[in-house]
Every structure is written in C-alpha cells, then in structure tokens.
Protein backbone atom coordinates (compact mmCIF):
# COMPACT_ATOMS: atom_id res chain seq x y z
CA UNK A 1 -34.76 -17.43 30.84
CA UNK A 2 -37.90 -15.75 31.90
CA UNK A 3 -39.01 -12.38 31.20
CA UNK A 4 -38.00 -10.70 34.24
CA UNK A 5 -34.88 -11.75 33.99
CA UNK A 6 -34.73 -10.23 30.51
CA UNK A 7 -35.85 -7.11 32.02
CA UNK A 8 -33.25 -7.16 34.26
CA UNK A 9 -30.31 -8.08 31.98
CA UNK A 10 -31.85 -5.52 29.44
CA UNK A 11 -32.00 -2.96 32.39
CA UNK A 12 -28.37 -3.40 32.89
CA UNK A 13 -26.96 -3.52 29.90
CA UNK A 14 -29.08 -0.09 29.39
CA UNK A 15 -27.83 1.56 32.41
CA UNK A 16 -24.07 0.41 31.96
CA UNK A 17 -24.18 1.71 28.26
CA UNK A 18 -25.53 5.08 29.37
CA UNK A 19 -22.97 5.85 32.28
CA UNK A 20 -20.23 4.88 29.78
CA UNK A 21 -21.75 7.51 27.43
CA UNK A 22 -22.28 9.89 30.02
CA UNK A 23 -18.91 9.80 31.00
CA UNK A 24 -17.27 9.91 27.85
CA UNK A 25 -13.18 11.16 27.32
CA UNK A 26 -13.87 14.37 27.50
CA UNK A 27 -16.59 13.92 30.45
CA UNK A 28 -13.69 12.46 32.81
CA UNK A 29 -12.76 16.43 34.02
CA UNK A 30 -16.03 16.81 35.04
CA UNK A 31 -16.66 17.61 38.94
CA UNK A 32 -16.61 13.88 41.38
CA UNK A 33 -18.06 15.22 43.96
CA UNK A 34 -17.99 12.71 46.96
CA UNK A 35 -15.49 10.91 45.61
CA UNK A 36 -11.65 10.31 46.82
CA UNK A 37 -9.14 11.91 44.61
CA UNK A 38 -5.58 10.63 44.03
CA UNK A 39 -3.01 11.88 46.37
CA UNK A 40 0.86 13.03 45.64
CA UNK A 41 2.00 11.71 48.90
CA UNK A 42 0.08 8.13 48.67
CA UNK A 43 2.28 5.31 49.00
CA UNK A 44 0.91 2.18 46.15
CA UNK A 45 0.55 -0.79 48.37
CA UNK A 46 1.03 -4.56 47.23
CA UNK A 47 -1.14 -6.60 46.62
CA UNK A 48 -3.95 -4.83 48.09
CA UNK A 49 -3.88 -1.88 45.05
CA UNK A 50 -4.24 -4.90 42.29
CA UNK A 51 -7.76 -4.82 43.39
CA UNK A 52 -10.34 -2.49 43.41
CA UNK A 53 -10.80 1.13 44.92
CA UNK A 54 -14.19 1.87 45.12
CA UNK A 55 -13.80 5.09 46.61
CA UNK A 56 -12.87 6.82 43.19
CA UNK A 57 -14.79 6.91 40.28
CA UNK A 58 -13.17 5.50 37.66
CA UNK A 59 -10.36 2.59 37.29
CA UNK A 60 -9.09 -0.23 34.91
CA UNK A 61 -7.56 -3.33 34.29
CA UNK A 62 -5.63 -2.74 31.10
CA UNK A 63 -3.84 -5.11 29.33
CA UNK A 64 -2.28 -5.63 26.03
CA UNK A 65 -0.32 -7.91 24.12
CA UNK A 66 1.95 -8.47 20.94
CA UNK A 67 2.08 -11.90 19.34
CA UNK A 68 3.40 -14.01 17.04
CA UNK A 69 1.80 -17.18 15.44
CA UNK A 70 4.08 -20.47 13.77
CA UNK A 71 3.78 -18.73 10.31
CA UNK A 72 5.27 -15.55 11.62
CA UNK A 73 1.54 -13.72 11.24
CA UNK A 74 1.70 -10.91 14.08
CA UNK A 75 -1.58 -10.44 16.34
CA UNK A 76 -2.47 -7.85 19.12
CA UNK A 77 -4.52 -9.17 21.81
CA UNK A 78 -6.75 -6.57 24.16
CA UNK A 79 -8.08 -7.45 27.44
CA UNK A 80 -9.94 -4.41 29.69
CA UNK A 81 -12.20 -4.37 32.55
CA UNK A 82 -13.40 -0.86 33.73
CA UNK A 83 -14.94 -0.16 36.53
CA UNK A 84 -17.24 2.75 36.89
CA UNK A 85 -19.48 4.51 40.10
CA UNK A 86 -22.70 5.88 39.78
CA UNK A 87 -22.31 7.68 43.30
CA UNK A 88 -20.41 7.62 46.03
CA UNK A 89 -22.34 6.28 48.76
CA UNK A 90 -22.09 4.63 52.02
CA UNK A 91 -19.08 1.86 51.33
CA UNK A 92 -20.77 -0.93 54.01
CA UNK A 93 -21.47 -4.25 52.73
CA UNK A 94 -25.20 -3.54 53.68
CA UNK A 95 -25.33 -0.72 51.78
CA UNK A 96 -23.38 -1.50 49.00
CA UNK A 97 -24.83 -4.73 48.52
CA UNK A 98 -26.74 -6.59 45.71
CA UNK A 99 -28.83 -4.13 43.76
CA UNK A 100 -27.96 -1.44 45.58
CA UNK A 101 -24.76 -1.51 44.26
CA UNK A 102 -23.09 1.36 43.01
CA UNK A 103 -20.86 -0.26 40.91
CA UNK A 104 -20.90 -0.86 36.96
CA UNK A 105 -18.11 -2.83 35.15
CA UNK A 106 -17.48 -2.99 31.70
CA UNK A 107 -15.64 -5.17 29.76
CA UNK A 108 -13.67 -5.47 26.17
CA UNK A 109 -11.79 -8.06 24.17
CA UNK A 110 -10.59 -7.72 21.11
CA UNK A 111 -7.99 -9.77 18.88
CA UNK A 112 -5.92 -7.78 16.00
CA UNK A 113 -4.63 -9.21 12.88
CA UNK A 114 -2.69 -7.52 9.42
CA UNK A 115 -6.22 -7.96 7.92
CA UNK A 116 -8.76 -8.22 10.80
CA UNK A 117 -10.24 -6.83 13.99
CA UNK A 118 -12.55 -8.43 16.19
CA UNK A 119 -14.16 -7.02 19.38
CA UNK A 120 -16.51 -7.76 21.98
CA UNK A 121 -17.93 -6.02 25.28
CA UNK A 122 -19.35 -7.26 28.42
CA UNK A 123 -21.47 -5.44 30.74
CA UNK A 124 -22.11 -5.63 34.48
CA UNK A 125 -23.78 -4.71 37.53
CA UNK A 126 -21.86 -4.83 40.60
CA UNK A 127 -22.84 -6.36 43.85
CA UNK A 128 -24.45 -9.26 42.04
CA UNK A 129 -21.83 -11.32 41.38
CA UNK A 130 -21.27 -11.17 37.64
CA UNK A 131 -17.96 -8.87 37.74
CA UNK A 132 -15.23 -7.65 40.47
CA UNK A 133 -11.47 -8.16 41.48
CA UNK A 134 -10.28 -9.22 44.18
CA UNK A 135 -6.79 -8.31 44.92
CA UNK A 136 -5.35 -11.48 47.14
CA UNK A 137 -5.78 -14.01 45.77
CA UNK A 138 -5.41 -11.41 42.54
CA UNK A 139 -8.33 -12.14 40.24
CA UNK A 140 -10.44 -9.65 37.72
CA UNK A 141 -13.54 -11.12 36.05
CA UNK A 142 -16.67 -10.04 34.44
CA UNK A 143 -18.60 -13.16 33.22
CA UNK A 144 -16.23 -15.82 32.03
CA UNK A 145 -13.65 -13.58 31.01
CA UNK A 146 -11.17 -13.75 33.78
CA UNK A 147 -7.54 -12.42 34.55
CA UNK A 148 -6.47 -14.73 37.65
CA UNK A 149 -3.17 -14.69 39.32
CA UNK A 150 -1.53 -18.28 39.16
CA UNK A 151 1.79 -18.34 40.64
CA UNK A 152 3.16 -18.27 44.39
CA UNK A 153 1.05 -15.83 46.48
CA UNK A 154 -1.63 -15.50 43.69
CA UNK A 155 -0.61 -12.31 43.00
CA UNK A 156 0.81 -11.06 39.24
CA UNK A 157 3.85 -12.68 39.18
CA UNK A 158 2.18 -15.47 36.95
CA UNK A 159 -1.42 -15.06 35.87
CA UNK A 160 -4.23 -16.86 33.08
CA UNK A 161 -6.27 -15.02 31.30
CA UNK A 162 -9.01 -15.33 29.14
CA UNK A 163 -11.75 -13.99 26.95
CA UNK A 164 -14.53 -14.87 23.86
CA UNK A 165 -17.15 -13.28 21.78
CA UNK A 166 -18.66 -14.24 18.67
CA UNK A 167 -15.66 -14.55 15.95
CA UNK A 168 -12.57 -15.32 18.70
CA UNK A 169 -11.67 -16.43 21.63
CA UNK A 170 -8.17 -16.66 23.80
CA UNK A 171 -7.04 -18.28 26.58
CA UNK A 172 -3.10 -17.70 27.76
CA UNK A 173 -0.52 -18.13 30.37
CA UNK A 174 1.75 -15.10 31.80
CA UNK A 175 4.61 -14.69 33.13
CA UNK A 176 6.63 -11.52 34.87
CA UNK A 177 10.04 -11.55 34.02
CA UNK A 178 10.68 -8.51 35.57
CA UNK A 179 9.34 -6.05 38.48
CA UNK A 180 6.45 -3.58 38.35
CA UNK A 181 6.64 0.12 37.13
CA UNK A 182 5.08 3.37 39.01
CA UNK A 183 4.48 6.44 36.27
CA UNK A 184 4.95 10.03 37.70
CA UNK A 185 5.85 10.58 40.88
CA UNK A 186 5.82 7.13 42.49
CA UNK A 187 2.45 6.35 40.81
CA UNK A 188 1.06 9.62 41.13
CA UNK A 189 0.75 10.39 36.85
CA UNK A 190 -0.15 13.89 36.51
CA UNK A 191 -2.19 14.68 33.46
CA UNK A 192 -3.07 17.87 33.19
CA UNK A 193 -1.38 21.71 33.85
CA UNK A 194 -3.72 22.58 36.41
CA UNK A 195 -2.77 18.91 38.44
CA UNK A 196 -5.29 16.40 37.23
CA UNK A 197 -3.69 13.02 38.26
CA UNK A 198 -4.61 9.21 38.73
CA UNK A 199 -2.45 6.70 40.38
CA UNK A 200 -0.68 4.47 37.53
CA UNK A 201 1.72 1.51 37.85
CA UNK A 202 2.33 -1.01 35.00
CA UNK A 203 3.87 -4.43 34.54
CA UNK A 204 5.49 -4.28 31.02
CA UNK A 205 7.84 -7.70 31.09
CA UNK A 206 5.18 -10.48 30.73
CA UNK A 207 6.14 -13.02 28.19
CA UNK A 208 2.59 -14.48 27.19
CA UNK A 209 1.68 -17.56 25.28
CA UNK A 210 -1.77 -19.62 24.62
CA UNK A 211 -4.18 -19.96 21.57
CA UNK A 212 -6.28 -17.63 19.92
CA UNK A 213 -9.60 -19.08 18.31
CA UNK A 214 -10.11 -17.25 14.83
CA UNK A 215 -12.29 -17.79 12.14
CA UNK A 216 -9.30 -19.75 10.28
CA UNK A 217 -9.09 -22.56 13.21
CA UNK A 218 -6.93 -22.29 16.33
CA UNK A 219 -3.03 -20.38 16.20
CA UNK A 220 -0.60 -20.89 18.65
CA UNK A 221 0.84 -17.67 20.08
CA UNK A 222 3.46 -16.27 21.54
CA UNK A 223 4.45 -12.63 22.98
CA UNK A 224 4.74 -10.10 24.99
CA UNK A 225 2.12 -8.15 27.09
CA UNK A 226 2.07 -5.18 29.30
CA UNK A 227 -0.91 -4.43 32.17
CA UNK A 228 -1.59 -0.93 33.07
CA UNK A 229 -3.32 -0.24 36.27
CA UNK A 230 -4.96 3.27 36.92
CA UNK A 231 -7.82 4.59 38.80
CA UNK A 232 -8.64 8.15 39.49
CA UNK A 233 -11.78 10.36 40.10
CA UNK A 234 -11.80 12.99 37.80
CA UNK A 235 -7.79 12.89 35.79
CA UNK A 236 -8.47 15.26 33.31
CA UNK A 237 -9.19 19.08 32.67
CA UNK A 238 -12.53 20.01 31.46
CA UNK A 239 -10.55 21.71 28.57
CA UNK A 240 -9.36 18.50 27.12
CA UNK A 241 -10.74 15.85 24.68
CA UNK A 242 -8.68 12.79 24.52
CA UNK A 243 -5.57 11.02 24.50
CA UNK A 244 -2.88 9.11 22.80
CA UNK A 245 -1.00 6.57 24.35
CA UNK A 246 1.53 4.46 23.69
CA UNK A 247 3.31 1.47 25.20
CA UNK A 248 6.62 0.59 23.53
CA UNK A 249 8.85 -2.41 23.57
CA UNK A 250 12.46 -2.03 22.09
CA UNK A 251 14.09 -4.76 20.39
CA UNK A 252 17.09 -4.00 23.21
CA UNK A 253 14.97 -4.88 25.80
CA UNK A 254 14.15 -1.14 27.47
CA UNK A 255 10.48 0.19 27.29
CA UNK A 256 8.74 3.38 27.06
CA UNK A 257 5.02 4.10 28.29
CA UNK A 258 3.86 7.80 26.95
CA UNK A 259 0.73 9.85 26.14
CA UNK A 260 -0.28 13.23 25.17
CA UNK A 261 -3.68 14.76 26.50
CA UNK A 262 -5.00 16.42 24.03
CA UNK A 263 -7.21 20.05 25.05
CA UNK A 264 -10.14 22.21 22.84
CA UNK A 265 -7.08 24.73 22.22
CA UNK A 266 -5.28 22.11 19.41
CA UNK A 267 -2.22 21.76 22.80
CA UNK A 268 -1.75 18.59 24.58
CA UNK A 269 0.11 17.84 27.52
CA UNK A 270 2.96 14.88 27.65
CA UNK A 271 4.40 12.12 30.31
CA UNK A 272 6.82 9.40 29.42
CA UNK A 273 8.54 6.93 31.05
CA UNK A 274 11.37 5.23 30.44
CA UNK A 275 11.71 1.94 31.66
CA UNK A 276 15.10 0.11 31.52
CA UNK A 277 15.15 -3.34 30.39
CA UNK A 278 16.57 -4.03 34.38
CA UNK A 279 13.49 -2.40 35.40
CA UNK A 280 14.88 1.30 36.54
CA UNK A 281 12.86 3.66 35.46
CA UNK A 282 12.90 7.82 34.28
CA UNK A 283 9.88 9.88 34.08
CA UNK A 284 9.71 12.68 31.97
CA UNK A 285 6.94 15.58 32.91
CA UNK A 286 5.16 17.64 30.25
CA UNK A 287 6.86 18.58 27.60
CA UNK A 288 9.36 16.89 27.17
CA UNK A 289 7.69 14.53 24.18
CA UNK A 290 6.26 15.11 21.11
CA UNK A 291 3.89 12.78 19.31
CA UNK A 292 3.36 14.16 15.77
CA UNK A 293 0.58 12.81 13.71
CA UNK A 294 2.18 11.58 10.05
CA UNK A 295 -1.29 9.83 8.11
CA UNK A 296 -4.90 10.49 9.25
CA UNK A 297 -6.94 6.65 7.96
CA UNK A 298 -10.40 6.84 7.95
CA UNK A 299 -12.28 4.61 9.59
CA UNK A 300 -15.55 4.08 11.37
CA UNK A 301 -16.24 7.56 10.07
CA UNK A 302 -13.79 9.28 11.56
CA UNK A 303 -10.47 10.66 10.70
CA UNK A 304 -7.94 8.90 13.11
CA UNK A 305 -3.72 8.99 12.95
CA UNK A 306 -2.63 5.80 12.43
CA UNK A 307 1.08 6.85 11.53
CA UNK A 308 2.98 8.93 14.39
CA UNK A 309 6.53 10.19 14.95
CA UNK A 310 7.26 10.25 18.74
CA UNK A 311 10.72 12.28 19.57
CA UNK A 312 12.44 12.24 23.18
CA UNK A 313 15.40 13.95 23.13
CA UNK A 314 16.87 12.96 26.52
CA UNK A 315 17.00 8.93 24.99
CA UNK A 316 17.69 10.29 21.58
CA UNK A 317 14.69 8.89 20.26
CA UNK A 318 13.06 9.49 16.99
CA UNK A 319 10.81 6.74 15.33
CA UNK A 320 8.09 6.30 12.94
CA UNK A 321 5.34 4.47 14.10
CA UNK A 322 2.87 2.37 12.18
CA UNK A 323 -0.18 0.26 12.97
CA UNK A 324 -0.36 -3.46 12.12
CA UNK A 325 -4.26 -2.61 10.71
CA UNK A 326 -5.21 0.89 10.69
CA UNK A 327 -9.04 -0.11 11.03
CA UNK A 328 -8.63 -1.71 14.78
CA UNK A 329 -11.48 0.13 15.77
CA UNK A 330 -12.89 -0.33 19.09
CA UNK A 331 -16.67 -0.75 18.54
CA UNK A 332 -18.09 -0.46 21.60
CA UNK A 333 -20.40 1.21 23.98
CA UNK A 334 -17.74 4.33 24.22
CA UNK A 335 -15.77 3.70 20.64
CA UNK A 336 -12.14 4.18 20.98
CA UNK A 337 -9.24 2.94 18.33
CA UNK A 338 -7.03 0.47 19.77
CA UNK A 339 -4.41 -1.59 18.39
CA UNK A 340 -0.38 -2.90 17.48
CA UNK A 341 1.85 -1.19 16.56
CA UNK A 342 5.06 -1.60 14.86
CA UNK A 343 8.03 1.01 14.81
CA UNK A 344 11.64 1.85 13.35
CA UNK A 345 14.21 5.00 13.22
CA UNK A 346 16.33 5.56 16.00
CA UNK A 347 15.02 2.29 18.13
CA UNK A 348 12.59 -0.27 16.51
CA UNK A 349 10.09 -3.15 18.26
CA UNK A 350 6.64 -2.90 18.64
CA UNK A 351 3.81 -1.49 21.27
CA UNK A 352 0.37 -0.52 21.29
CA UNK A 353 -1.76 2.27 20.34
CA UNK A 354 -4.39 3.78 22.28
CA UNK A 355 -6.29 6.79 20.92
CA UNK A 356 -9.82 8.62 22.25
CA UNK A 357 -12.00 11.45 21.69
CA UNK A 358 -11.79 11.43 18.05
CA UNK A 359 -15.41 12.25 16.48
C-alpha cells in the first residue's frame, strides 16, 4: 500500500470517527437543516425502503440475534451498519459521486458470550465503493461484512450475513418466518413530546443459524434474530440524552419492541409494541411503559443498568430482566452498551439490550 493511500484511509477513518463524535446521542436533536424529515402521512414502501434514504441524516441497519451452541452455551450476535450525512447537497450522481460524496458509513460487529465480549468497527466513505445498500436486489455491506438477501426476489425473506474482526468471526443463514412490523403510527415512531419521529419497521421472526469463529475453535449456532430499520433527520429533543431499548422474544411466541428516551430533567418518554406471535401488532404511545433500573454494573468506567424491570399493564406484564454479561460494552468510535438479555416474571424468553448516553 503506498503512502497516499495511507493518507487517504487515515483521512477517512479520521473524518468518519469525528462525525460519529460530533453527532453523539444527545447531538441527534440538534437542527438538520436541509435535510428531509420523517412524515406522519408517509406510506413505507417495499422493497425500495430496505435501502437507503439519503435525503435524511441519519439511518441504520440493525440487527441482533440470540443463540444457542451444541453445549447449550448462549451467545448474542450484533450486526449494524449506520449511515451518516455530512450535508445535504445536490442528490445527482455527478454531484454525489466519488469523493464528493456526502456519505459516511459505519460499521459494528460484535459476538456476546456468559464470559466474553468481542467487538469490531468498520469505517467508510461513501461514493467510493467500500460501503452502501442497495435495496433490490436487498444487500448492505461495508467491506466484507455483508447482509445480502438470498431468497425469491432478493429481498428479506431469506438473507446471509456476515462479519470478522480480530478475535471472531460469523457467517449465517436467515430465514423470515413471519411478516414485517411498522412501530408507531404505520412506521412513523414518535420519540419525543414535542413530535420528534423517525420511520421504524422491524422483522422480529428470523430463525438464524451458521458458525461463530471464537478464540475456543468454531461453534455451531442456532437462534433467533430481529432487524430494525430506522432512519430519521433529527428524532430526538435537544433536552434528551439517550435511550434504552429493548427487543423481547417470549417463550409463547409473541414479541415486544420498547424504549424509553431518556431527557436532562431525570423523565423519559416510552413506545412499545406488541407484536403477536401471528404477526398483529399494538402500539402503545408514551406512557404507557415503565422501564425501572434494578442494578447499576460498572463497566468501561461508567455506571450502566444491567438489571431492569419493564411493566405494561395492558399485556399484564411484569419481568425482571438480566444481561447474559453485564460488561458487553460497545467499544467503539461512539461507545454504547449492547447486549442479550435474558428475562422471567410474568412472561420469560430472551431479547436484547440497547443502552446510550451513559457517561
């Protein structure tokens, strides 16, 4: 490699790195000027919204995944690819071309075990090549990690996916067993009081199997995994800080996506859905939730709730919910905690954890 192209890769990396700083949790209420915002009356359209919307500011690729190895160990698996503008300028493939790209991606992997977490992070410039999604045939890649749509259509009904960095590596199959979800108001998920929203769907029924690559050798897996899709310009108030969110699988087969948004003033604001294991879904506006913090672990300095109790009355739900390993911090760029989770009380099964904008 010669040293311009070390400049280059350096300059990226650099550049990447500092937007995703810049635009920290608490940064995303900040004013996107230029930029489209999500709309209460906008209709999600299949499968051009599996790919990418430049026109807003921020989006993601989210997925997820609870698995189980021969010797009844229990891993989490985390595959993400964000996408992120610098400004909104002239959309034209001339103008939006090569260098002159306005898009960065950024990309994270990580593999959870009772006794381990390992991570890793890609970063990208857009318009180069190195990272994008297209929507049809569906496929989201930044390097060689790659989320690719297999089945008829090449959309997400069936999809490969795969990932590495320097202690692990994965590479699965998926498979939709049942239909797609829209949060809010037909994918419009508000998240704030004064309206901040982002448009949300999820597919929560893929069964997932493959082989993770660990220090110990190779384990065969098998699971379930859930992809969330959002993108939105500027989804929450400057007031708030961070979020907790939580994607639940029951061992009856329905499924509950929820998060509070947590603001300066010590409030947060709630969503939930519930998702029946046919696929009908309930949404639940603010309020109507509460996530209680139980045990604060510390970990990468910080003091982070790692034992909840999440109540919602209308299901009769009330469980206690613990991570698989506490310390599956996110060590990355913009450090998050992220990991599985395993619950019991009213309803048991397991989810995942997502928690920012704890210092």
């Amino acid at each position: 490699m010669n040293v311009k192209m070390v400049f280059i890769l350096l300059w990226v990396c650099l550049t990447v790195a500092e937007v995703a700083r810049a635009q920290g949790f608490a940064d995303l209420g900040t004013p996107a000027r230029g930029f489209a915002e999500p709309q209460p009356d906008y209709k999600l359209q299949f499968p051009a919204d599996h790919g990418a919307h430049p026109a807003f500011r921020i989006e993601w690729w989210y997925l997820t995944a609870n698995l189980t190895g021969p010797d009844q160990i229990e891993y989490g698996l985390q595959w993400t690819l964000f996408r992120t503008a610098l400004s909104q300028t002239a959309l034209s493939q001339k103008a939006n071309s090569g260098w002159n790209n306005t898009q960065l991606w950024m990309g994270h992997a990580a593999v959870t075990s009772p006794t381990a977490h390992f991570t890793a992070e890609r970063l990208a410039r857009g318009g180069i090549g190195q990272a994008g999604v297209t929507a049809a045939p569906f496929e989201a890649w930044i390097d060689d990690w790659v989320l690719e749509g297999t089945g008829p259509g090449t959309g997400l009904g069936a999809a490969a996916l795969r990932a590495s960095g320097d202690e692990f590596a994965y590479d699965m199959q998926l498979q939709a067993r049942g239909p797609q979800v829209l949060h809010g108001q037909d994918g419009y998920s508000v998240k704030s009081a004064d309206g901040r929203a982002s448009h949300y769907y999820s597919q929560p029924f893929f069964d997932i199997s493959g082989t993770l690559r660990l220090p110990q050798g190779v384990v065969p897996v098998r699971g379930q995994a859930w992809l969330d899709r959002e993108w939105s310009s500027s989804p929450l108030a400057v007031s708030q800080t961070g979020w907790d969110w939580f994607s639940l699988s029951f061992a009856g087969g329905d499924k509950l996506m929820a998060f509070q948004v947590r603001d300066q003033a010590g409030t947060a604001f709630t969503s939930a859905t519930w998702i029946a294991a046919n696929g009908r879904v309930k949404s639940f506006g603010d309020g109507a939730l509460t996530a209680t913090p139980l045990h604060l672990t510390s970990v990468a300095g910080r003091r982070v709730p790692t034992q909840w109790r999440l109540q919602l009355p209308d299901k009769d739900l009330d469980i206690r919910i613990n991570a698989l390993n506490p310390g599956a911090w996110m060590d990355v760029s913009l450090p998050y905690w992220e990991g599985p989770v395993r619950f019991a009380g009213s309803h048991t099964g397991r989810g995942y954890l997502e928690m920012t904008g704890y210092e």
